[in-house]
C-alpha atoms as a PDB file:
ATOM      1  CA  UNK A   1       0.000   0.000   0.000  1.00  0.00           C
ATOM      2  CA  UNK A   2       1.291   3.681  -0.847  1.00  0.00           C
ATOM      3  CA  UNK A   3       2.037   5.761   2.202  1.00  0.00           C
ATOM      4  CA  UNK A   4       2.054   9.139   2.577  1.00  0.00           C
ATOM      5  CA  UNK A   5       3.924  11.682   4.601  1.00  0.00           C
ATOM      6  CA  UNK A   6       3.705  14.819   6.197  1.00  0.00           C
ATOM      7  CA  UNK A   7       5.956  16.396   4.122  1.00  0.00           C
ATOM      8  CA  UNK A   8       5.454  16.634   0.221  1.00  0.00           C
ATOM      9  CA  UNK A   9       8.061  14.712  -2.154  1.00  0.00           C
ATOM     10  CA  UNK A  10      10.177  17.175  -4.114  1.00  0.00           C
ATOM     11  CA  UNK A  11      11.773  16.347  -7.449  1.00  0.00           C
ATOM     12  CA  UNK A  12      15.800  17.179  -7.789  1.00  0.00           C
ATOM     13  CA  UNK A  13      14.755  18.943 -11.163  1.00  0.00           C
ATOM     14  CA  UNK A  14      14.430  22.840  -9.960  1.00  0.00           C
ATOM     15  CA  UNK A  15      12.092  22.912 -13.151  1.00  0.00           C
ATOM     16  CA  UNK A  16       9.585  19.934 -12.130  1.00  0.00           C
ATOM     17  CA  UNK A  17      10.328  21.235  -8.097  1.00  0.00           C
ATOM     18  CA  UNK A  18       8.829  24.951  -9.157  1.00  0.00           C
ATOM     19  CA  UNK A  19       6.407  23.430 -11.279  1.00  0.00           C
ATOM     20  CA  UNK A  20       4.572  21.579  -8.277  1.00  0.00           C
ATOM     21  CA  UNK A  21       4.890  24.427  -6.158  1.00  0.00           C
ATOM     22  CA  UNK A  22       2.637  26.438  -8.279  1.00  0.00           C
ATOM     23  CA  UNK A  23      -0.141  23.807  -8.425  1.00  0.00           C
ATOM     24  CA  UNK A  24      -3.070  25.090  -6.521  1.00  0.00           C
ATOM     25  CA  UNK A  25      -3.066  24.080  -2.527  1.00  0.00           C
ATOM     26  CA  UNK A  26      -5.152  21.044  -2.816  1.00  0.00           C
ATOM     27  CA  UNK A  27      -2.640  19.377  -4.787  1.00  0.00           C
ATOM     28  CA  UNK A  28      -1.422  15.802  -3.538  1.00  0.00           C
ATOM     29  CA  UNK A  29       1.902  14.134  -4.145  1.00  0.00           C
ATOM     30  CA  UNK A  30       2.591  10.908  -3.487  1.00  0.00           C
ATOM     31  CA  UNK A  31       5.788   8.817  -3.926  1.00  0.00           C
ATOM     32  CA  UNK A  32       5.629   5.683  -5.185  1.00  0.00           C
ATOM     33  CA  UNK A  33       8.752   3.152  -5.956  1.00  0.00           C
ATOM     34  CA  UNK A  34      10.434   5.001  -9.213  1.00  0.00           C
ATOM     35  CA  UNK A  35       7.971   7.786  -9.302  1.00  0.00           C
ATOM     36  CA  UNK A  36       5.387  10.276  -7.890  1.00  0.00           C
ATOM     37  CA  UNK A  37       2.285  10.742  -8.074  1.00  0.00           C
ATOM     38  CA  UNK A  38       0.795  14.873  -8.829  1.00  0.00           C
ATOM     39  CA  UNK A  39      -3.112  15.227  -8.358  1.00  0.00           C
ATOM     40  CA  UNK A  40      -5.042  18.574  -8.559  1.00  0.00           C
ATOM     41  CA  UNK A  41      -8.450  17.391  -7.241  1.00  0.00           C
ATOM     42  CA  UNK A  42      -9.829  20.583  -7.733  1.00  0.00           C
ATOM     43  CA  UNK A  43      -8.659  20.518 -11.103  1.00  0.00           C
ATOM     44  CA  UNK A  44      -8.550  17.271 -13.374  1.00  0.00           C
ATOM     45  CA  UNK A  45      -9.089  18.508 -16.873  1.00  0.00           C
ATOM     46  CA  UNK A  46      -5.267  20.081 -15.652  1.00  0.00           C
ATOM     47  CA  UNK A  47      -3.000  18.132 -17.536  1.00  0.00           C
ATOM     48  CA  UNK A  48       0.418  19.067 -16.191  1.00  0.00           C
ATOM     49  CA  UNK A  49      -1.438  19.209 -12.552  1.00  0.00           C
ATOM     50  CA  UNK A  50      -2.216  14.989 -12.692  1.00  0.00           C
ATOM     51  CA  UNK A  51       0.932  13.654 -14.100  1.00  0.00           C
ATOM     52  CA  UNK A  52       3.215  11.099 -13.582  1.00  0.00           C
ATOM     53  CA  UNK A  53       6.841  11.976 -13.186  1.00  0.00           C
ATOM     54  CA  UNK A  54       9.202   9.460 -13.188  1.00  0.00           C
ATOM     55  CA  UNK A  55      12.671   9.238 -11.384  1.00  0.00           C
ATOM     56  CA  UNK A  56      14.567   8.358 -15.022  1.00  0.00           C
ATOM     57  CA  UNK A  57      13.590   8.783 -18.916  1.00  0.00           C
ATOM     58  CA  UNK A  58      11.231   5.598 -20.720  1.00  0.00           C
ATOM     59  CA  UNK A  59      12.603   2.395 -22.002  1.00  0.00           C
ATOM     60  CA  UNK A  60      12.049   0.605 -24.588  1.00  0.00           C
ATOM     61  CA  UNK A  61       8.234  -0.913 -23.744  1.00  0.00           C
ATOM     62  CA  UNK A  62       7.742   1.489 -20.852  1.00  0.00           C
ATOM     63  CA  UNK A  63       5.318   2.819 -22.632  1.00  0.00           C
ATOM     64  CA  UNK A  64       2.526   0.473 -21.730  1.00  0.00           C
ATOM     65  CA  UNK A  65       3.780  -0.139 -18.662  1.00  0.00           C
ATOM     66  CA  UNK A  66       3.292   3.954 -17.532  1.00  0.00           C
ATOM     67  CA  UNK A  67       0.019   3.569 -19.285  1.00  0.00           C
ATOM     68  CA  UNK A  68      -0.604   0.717 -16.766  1.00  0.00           C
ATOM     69  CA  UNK A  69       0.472   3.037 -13.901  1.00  0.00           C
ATOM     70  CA  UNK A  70      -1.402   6.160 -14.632  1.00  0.00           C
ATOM     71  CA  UNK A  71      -4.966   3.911 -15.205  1.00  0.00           C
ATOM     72  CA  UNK A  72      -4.291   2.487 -11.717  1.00  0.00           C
ATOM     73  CA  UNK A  73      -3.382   6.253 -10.497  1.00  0.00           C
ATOM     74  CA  UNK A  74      -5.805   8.201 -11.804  1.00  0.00           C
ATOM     75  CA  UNK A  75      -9.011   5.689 -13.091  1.00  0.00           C
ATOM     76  CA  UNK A  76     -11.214   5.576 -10.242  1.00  0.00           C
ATOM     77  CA  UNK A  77     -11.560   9.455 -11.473  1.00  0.00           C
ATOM     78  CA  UNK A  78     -13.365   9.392 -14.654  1.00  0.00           C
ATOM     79  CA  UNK A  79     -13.180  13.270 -14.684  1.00  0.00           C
ATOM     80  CA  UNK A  80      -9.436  12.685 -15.547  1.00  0.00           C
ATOM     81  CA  UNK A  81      -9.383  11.392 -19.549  1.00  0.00           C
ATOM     82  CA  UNK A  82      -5.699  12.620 -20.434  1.00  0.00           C
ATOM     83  CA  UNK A  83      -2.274  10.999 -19.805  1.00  0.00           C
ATOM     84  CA  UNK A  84       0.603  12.978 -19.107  1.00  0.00           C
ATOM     85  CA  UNK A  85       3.866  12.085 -17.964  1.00  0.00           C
ATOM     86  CA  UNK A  86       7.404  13.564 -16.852  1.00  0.00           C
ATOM     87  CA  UNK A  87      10.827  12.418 -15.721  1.00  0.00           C
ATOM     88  CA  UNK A  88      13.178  13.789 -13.240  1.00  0.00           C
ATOM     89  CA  UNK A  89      16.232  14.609 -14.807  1.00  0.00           C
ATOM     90  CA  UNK A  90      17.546  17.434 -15.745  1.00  0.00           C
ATOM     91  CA  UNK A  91      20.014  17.343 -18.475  1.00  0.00           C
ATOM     92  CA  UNK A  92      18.113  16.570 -21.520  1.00  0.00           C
ATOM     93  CA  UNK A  93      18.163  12.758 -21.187  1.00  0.00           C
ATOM     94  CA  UNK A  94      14.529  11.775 -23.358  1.00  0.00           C
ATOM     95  CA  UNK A  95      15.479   8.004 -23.301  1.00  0.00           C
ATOM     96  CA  UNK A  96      12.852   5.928 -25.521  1.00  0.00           C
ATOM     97  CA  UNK A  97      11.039   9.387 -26.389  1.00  0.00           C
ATOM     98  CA  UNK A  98      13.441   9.944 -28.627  1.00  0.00           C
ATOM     99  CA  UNK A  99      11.380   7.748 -31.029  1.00  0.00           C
ATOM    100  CA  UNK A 100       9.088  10.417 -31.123  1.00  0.00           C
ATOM    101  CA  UNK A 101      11.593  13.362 -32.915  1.00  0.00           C
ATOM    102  CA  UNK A 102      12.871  10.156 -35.062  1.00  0.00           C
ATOM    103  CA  UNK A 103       9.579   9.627 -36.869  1.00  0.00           C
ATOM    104  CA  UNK A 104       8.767  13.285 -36.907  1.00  0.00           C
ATOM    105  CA  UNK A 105      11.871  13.828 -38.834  1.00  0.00           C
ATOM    106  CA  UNK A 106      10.930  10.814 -41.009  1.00  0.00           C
ATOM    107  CA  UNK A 107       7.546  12.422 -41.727  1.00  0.00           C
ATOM    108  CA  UNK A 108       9.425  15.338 -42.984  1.00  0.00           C
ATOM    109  CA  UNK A 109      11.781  13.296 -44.878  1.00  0.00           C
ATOM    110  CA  UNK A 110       8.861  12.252 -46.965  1.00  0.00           C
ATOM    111  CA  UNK A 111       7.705  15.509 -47.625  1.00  0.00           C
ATOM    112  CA  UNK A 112      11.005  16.886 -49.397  1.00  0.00           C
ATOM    113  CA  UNK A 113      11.555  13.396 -50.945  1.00  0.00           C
ATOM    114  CA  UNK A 114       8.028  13.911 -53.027  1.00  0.00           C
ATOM    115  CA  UNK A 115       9.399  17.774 -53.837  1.00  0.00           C
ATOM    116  CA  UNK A 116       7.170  19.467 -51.023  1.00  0.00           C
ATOM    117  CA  UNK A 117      10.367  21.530 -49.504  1.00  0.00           C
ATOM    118  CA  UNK A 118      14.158  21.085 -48.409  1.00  0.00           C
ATOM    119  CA  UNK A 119      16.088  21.227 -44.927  1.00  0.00           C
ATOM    120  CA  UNK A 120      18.300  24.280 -44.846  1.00  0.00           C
ATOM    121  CA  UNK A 121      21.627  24.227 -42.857  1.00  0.00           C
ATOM    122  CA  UNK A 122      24.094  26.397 -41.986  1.00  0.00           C
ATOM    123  CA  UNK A 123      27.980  25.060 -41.280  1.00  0.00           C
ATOM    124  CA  UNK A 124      30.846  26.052 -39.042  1.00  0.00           C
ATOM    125  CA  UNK A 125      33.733  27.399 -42.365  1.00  0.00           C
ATOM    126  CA  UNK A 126      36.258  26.128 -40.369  1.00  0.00           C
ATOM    127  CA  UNK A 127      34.956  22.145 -38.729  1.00  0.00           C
ATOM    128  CA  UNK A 128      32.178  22.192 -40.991  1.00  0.00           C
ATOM    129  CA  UNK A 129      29.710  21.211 -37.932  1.00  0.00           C
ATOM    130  CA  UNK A 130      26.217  21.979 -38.450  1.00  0.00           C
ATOM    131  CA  UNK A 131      25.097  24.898 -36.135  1.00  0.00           C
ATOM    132  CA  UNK A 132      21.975  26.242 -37.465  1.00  0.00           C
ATOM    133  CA  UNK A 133      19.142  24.121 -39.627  1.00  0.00           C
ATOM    134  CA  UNK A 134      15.860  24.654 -40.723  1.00  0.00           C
ATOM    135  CA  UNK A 135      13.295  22.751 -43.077  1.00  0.00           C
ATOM    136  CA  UNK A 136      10.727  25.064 -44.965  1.00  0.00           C
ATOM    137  CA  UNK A 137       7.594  22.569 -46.534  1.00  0.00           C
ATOM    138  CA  UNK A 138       5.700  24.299 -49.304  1.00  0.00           C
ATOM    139  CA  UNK A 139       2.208  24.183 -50.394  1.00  0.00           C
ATOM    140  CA  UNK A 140       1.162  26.010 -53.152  1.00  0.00           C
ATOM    141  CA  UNK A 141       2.435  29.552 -52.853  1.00  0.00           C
ATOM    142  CA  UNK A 142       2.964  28.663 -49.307  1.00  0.00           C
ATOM    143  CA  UNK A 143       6.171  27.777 -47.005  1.00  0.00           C
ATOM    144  CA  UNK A 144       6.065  27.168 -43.336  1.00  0.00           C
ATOM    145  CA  UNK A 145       9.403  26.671 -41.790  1.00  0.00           C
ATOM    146  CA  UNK A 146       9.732  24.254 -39.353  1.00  0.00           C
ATOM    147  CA  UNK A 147      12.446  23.596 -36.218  1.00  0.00           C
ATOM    148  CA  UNK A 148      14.349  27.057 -36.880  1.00  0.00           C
ATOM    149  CA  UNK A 149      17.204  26.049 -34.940  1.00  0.00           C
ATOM    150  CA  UNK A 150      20.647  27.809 -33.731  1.00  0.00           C
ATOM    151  CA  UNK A 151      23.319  25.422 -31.233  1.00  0.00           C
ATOM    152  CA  UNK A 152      23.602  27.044 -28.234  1.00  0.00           C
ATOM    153  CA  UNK A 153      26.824  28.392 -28.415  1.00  0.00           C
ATOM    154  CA  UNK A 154      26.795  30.244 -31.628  1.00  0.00           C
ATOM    155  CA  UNK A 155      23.484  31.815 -30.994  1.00  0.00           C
ATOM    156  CA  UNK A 156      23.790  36.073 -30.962  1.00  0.00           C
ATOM    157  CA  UNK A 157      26.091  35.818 -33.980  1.00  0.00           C
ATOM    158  CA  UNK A 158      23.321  36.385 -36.906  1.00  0.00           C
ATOM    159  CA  UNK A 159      23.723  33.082 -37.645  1.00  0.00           C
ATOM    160  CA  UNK A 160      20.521  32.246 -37.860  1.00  0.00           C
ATOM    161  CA  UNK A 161      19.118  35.193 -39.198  1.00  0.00           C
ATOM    162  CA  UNK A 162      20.929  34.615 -42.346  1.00  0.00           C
ATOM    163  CA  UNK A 163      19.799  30.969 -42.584  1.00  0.00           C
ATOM    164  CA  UNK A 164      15.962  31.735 -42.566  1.00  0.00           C
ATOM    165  CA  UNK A 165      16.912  34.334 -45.099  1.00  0.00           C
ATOM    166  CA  UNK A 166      18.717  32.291 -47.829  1.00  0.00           C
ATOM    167  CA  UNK A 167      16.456  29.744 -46.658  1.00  0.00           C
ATOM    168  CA  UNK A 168      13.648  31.653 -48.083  1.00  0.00           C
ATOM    169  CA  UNK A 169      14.799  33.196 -50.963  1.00  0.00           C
ATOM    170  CA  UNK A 170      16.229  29.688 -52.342  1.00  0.00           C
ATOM    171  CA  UNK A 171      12.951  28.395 -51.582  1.00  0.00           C
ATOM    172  CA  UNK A 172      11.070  31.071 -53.839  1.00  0.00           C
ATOM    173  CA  UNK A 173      13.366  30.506 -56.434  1.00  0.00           C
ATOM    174  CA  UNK A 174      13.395  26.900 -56.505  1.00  0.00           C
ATOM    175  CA  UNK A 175       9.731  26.167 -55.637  1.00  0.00           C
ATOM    176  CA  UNK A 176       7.763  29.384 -56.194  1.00  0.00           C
ATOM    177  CA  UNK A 177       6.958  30.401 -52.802  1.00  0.00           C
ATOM    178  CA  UNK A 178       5.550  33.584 -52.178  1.00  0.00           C
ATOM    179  CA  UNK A 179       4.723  33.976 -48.780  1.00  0.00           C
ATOM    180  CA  UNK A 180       6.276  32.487 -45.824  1.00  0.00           C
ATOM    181  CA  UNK A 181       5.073  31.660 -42.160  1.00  0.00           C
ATOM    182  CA  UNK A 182       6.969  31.035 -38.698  1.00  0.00           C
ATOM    183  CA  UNK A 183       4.596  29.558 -35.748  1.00  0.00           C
ATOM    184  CA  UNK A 184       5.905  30.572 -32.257  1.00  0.00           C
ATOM    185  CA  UNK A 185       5.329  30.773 -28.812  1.00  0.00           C
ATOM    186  CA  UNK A 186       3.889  34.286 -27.576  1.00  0.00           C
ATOM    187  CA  UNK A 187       7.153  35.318 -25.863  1.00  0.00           C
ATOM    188  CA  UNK A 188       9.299  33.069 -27.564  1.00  0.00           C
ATOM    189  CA  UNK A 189      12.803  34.850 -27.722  1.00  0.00           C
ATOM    190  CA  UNK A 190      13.306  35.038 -31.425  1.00  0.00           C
ATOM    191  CA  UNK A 191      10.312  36.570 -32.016  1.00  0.00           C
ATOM    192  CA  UNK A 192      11.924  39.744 -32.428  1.00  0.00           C
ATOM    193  CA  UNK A 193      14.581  38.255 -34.692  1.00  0.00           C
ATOM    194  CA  UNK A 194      12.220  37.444 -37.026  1.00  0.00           C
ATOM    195  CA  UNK A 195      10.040  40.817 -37.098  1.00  0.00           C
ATOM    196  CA  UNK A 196      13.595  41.616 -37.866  1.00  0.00           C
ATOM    197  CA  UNK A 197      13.497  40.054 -40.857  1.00  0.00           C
ATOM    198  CA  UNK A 198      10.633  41.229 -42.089  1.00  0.00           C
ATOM    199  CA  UNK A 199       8.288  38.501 -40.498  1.00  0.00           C
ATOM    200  CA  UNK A 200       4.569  40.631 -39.095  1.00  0.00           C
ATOM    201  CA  UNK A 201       2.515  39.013 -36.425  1.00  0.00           C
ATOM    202  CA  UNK A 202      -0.454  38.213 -38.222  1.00  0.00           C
ATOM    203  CA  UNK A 203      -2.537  35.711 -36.321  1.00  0.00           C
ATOM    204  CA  UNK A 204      -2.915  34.702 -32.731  1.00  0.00           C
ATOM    205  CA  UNK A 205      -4.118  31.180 -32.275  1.00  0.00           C
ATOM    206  CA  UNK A 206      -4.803  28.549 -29.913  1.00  0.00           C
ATOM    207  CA  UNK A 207      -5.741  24.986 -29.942  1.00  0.00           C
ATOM    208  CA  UNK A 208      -6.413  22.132 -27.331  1.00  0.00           C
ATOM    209  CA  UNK A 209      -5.632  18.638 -27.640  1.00  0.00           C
ATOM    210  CA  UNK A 210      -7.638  16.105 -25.366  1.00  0.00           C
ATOM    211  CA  UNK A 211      -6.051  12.229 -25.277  1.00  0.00           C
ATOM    212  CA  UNK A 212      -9.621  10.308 -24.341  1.00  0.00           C
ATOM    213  CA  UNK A 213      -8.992   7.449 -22.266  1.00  0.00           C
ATOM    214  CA  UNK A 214      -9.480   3.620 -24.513  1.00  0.00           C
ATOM    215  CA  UNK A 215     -12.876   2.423 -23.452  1.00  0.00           C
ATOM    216  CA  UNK A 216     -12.870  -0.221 -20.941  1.00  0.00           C
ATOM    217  CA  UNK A 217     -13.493  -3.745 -22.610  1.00  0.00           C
ATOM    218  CA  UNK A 218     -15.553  -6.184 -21.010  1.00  0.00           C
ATOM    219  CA  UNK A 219     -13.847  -9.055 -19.149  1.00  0.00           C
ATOM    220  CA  UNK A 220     -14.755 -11.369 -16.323  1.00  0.00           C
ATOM    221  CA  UNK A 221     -13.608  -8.681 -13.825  1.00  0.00           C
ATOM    222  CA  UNK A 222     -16.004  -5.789 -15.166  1.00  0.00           C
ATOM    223  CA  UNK A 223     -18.550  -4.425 -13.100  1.00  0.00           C
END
């Protein structure tokens, strides 16, 4: 049987610690063996409120396996219908995850294989490392460019700036775009590196995504 204590578990991530400490007072946290437990009772549509977050990254097959854990956790409450899960470390480590950005890339792949846009990088004239990259899909008249991305440590150098900018003006040459779009974050720090660039704020969107919880099937143990 879990047990609980007086005093609340606290992750050794600063980012997952701060993270609980804003949850609203009701909030519960329980440890279990190799991870702990995050309810919001007065809040379970809040999916970073009722989480899982484990002490290390997923394994290969963990995935079922923190399914498993989170229906046991959290399926008595049929108010909760989303899955969400963390881990506790705090350099980087996404373990099996990984397999995630793998066939995102792959989907991507496809697209500039079938002539629907090109990955853009830009490389170090000395090592010839690859510290900036960017893919740009087109449809139509239309390119969205996708994972704008600088390596840390040769960020603030314009770097990146004159990527997206060859990136789009090989693009209209070679596939006829005529208008581009970047997605970000409100706040997102290279916002203003692309207004830079010529790049207007144009539409403020949202969206919400809702995993449902798989039916229950019928077995001898239903009720």
């Amino acid at each position: 049987m879990p047990t609980k204590t007086t005093a609340a578990p606290v992750p050794r991530s600063l980012v997952w610690a701060t993270d609980l400490d804003v949850l609203p007072p009701d909030r519960v946290i329980e440890r279990r063996e190799d991870y702990l437990v995050v309810r919001s009772p007065g809040n379970p549509g809040h999916h970073w409120g009722n989480l899982l977050v484990f002490d290390e990254p997923p394994r290969p097959g963990d995935g079922d396996r923190w399914e498993s854990l989170f229906g046991a956790e959290f399926g008595a409450d049929r108010r909760v219908r989303h899955r969400t899960f963390a881990w506790d470390r705090a350099d980087g480590e996404a373990g099996a995850a990984r397999d995630f950005s793998r066939k995102r890339l792959a989907d991507r792949r496809r697209l500039f294989r079938a002539g629907r846009g090109a990955w853009f990088v830009a490389n170090d004239p000395v090592s010839n490392d690859v510290v900036a990259s960017c893919g740009v899909v087109f449809t139509g008249g239309r390119g969205r460019f996708q994972a704008v991305e600088t390596a840390l440590e040769h960020r603030r150098r314009g770097i990146c700036s004159r990527l997206v900018v060859e990136a789009a003006r090989r693009a209209a040459e070679a596939y006829g775009a005529e208008r581009f779009v970047i997605v970000a974050e409100a706040g997102y720090h290279a916002l203003g590196l692309y207004e830079s660039l010529g790049f207007e704020r144009a539409e403020h969107v949202f969206g919400v995504c809702l995993w449902p919880r798989e039916t229950p099937r019928a077995g001898p143990d239903a009720r």
